[in-house]
N, C-alpha and C. Protein backbone atom coordinates (compact mmCIF):
# COMPACT_ATOMS: atom_id res chain seq x y z
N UNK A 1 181.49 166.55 108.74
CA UNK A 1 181.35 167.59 107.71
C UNK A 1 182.55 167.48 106.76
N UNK A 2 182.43 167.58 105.46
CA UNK A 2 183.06 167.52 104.25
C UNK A 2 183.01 168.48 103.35
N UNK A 3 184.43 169.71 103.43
CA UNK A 3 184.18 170.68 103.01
C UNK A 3 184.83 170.95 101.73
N UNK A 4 185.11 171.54 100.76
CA UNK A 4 186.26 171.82 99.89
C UNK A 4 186.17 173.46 99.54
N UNK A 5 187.60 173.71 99.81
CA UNK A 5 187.78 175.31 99.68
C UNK A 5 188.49 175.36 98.54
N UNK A 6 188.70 176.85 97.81
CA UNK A 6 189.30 177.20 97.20
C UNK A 6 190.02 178.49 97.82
N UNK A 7 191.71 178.90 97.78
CA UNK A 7 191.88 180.18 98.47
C UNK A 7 191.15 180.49 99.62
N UNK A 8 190.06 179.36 100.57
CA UNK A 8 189.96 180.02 101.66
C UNK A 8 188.72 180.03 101.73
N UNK A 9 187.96 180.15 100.63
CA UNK A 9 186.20 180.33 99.62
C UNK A 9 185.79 178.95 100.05
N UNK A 10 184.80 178.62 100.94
CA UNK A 10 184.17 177.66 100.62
C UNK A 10 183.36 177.30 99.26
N UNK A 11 183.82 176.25 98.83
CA UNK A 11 182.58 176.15 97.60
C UNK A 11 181.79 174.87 97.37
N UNK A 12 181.83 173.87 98.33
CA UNK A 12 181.00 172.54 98.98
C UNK A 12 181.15 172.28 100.55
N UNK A 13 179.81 172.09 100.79
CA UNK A 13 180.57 171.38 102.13
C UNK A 13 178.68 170.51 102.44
N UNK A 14 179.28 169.48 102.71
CA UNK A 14 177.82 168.54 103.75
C UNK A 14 178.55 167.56 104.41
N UNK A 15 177.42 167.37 105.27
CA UNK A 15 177.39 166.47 106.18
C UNK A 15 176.74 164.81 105.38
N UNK A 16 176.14 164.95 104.42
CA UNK A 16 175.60 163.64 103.48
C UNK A 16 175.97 163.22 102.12
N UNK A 17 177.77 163.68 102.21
CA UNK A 17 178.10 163.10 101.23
C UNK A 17 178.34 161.35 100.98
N UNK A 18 178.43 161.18 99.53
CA UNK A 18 178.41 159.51 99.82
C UNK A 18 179.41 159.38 99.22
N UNK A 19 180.35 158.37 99.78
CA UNK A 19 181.51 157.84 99.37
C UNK A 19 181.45 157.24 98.59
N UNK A 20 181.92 156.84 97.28
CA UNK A 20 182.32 155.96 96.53
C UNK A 20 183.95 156.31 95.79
N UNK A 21 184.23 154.74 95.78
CA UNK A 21 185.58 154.28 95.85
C UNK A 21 187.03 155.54 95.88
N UNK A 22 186.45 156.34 97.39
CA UNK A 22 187.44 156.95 97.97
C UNK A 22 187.54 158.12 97.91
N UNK A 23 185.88 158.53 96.46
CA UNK A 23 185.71 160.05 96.66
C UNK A 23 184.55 160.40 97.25
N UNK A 24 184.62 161.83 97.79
CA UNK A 24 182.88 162.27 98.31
C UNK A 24 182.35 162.99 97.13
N UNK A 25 181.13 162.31 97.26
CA UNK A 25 180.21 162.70 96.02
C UNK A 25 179.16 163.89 97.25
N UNK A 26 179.11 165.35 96.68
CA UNK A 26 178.26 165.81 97.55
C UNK A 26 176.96 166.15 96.71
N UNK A 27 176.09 166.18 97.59
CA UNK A 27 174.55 166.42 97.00
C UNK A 27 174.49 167.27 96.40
N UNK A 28 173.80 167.86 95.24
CA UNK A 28 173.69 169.20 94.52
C UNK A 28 173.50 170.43 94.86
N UNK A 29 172.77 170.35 96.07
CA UNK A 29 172.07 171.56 96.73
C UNK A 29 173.73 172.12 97.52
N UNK A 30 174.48 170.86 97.77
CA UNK A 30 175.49 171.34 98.87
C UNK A 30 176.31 172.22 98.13
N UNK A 31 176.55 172.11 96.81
CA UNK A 31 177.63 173.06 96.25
C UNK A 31 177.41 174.00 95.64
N UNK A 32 177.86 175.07 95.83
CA UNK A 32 177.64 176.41 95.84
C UNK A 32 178.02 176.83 94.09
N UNK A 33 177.00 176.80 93.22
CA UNK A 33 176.72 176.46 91.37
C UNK A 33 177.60 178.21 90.75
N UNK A 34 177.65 179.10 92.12
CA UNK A 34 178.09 180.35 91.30
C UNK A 34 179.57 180.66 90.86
N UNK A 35 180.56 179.35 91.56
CA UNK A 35 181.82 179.49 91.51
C UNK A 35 182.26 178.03 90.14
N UNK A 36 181.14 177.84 89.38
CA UNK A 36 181.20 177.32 88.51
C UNK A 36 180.78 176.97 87.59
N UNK A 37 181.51 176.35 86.10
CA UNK A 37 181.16 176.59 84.96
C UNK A 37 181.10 175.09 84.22
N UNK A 38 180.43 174.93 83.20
CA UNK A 38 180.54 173.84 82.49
C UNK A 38 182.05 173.32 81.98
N UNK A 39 182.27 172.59 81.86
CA UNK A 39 183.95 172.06 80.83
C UNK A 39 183.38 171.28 79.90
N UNK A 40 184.53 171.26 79.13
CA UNK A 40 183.93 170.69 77.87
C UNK A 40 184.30 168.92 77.94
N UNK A 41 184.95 169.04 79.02
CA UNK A 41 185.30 167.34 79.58
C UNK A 41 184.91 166.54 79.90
N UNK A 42 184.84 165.50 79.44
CA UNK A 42 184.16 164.16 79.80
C UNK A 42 184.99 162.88 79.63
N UNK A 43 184.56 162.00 80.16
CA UNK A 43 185.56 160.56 81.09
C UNK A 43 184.16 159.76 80.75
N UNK A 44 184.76 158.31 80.75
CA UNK A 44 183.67 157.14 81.06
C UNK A 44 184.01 156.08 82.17
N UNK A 45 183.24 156.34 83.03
CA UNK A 45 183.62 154.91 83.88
C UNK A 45 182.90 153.64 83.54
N UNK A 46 183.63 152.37 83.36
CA UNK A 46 182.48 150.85 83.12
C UNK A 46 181.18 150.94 83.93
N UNK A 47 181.22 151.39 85.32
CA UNK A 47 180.35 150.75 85.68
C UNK A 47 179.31 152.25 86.48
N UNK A 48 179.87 153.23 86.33
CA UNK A 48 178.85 154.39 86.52
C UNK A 48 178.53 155.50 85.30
N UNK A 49 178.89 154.86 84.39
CA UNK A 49 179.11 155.88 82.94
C UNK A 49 179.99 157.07 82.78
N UNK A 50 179.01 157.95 82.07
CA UNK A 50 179.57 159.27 81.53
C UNK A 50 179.55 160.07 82.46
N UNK A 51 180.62 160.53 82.52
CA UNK A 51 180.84 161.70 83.66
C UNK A 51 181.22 163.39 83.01
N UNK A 52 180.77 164.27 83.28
CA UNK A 52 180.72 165.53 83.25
C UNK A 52 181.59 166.32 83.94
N UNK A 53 181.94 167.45 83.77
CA UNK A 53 183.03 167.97 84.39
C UNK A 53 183.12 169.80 84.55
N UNK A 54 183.17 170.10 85.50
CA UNK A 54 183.07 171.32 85.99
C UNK A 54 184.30 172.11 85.70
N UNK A 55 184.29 173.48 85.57
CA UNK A 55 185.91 174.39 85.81
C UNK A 55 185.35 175.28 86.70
N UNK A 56 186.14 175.63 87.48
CA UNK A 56 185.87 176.41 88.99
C UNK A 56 186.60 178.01 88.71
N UNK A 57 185.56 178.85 89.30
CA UNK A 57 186.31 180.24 89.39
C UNK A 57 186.22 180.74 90.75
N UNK A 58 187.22 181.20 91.16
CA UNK A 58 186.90 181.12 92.67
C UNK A 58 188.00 182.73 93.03
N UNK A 59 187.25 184.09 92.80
CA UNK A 59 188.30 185.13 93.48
C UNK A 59 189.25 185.36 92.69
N UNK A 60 189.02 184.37 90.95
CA UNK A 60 189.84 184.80 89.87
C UNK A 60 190.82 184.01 90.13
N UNK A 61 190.59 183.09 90.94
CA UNK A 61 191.59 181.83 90.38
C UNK A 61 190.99 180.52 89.97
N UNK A 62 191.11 180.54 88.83
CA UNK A 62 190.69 179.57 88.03
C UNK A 62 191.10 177.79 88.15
N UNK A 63 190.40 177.23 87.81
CA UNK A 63 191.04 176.08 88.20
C UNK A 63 190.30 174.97 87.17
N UNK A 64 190.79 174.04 85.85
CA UNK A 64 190.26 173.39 85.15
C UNK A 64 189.72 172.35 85.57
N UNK A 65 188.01 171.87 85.05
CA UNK A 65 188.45 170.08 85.80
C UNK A 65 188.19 170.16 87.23
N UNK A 66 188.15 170.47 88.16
CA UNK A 66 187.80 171.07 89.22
C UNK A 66 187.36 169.74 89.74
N UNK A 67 186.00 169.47 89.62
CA UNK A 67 184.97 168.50 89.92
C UNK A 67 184.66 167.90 88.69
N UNK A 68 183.67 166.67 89.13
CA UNK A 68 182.85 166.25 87.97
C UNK A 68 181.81 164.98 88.35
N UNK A 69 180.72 164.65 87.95
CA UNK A 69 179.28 164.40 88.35
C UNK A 69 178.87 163.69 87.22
N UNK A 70 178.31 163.08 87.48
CA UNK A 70 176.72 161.72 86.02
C UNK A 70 175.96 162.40 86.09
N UNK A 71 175.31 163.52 85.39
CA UNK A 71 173.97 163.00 84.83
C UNK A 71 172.84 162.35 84.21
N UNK A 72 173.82 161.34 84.20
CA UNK A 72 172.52 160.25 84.06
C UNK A 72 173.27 158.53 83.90
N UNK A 73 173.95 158.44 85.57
CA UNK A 73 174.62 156.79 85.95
C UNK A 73 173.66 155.77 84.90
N UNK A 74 174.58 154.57 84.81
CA UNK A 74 174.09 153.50 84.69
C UNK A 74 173.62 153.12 86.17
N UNK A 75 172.69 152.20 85.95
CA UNK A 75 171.76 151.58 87.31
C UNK A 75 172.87 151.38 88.81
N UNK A 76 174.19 150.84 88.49
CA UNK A 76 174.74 150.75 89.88
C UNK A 76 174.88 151.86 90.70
N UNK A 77 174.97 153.25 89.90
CA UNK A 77 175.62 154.47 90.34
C UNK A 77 174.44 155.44 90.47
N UNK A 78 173.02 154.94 90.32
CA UNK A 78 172.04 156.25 90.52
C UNK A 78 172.15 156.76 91.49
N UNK A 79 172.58 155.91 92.76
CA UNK A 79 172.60 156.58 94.10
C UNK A 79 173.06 158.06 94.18
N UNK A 80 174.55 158.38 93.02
CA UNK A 80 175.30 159.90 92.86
C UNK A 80 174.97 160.56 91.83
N UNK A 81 172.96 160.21 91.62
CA UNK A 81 173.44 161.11 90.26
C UNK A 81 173.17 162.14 90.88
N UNK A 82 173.66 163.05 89.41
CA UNK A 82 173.98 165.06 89.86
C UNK A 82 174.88 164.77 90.99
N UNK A 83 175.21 164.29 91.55
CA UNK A 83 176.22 164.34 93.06
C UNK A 83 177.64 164.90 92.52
N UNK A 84 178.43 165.66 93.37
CA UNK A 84 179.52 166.48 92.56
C UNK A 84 180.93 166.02 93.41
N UNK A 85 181.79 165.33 92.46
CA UNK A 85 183.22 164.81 93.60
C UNK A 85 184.41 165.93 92.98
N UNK A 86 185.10 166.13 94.00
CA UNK A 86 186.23 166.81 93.56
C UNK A 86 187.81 166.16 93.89
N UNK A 87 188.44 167.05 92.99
CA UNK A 87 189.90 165.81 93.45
C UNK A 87 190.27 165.71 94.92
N UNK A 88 190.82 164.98 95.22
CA UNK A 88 191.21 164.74 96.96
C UNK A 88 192.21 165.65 97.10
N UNK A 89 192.91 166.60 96.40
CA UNK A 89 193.86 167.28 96.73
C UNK A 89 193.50 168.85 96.95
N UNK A 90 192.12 168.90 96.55
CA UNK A 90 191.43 170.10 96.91
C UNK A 90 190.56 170.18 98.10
N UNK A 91 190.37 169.05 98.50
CA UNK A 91 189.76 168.71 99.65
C UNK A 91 189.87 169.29 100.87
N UNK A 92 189.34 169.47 101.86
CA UNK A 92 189.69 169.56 103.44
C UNK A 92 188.57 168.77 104.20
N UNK A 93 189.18 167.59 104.67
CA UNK A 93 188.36 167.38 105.65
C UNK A 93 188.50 167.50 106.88
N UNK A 94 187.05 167.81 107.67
CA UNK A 94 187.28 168.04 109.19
C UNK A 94 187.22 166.56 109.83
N UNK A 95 187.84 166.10 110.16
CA UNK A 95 187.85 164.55 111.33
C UNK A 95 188.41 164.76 112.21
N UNK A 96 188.03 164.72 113.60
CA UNK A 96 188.46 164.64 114.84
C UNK A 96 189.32 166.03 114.91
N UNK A 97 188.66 166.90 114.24
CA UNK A 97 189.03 168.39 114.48
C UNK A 97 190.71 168.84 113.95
N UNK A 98 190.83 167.73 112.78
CA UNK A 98 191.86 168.32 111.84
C UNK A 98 191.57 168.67 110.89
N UNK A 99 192.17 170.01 110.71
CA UNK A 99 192.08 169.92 109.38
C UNK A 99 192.84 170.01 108.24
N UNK A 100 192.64 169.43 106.91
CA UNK A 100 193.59 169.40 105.82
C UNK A 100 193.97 169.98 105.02
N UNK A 101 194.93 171.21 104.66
CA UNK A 101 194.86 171.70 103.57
C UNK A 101 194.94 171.46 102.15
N UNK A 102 194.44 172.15 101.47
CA UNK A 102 194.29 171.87 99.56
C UNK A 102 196.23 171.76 99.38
């Protein structure tokens, strides 16, 4: 399981996220859409495109940039589209019953 909190708030967590190059991309359904908002940010990667970008409100603490997701990969990256990664420093993962704080 692959969770990410804010203050304590869960606001993703699955068991079928997919890794790519070192982040978890989680499924759409897994993240919880009420603790967030559109940004006006966007990035290009070569080889999965345009990426989109979330700002998180979470208990009134705000947080820019948060996450961010393709809607609509080039062909290598369809596997994550809509899939939502967040920075690794917001992260917690559970492995072998540790866990990490943000």
């Amino acid at each position: 399981m692959v969770k990410v909190t804010v203050g304590g708030t869960v606001v993703a967590d699955s068991d079928n996220t997919v890794v790519v190059e070192g982040n978890h991309y989680f499924p759409p359904e897994s993240v919880k859409k009420e603790y967030f908002s559109d940004s006006a940010t966007s990035t290009v990667c070569p080889w999965k495109g345009l990426a989109a970008y979330y700002n998180g409100n979470v208990n009134g603490t705000e947080i820019s940039d948060i996450a961010w997701y393709y809607p609509e990969p080039k062909e290598k990256a369809k596997n994550i589209e809509n899939y939502v990664a967040f920075y690794k420093v917001r992260q917690i993962l559970n492995k072998m019953g540790i866990t990490y704080p943000c």
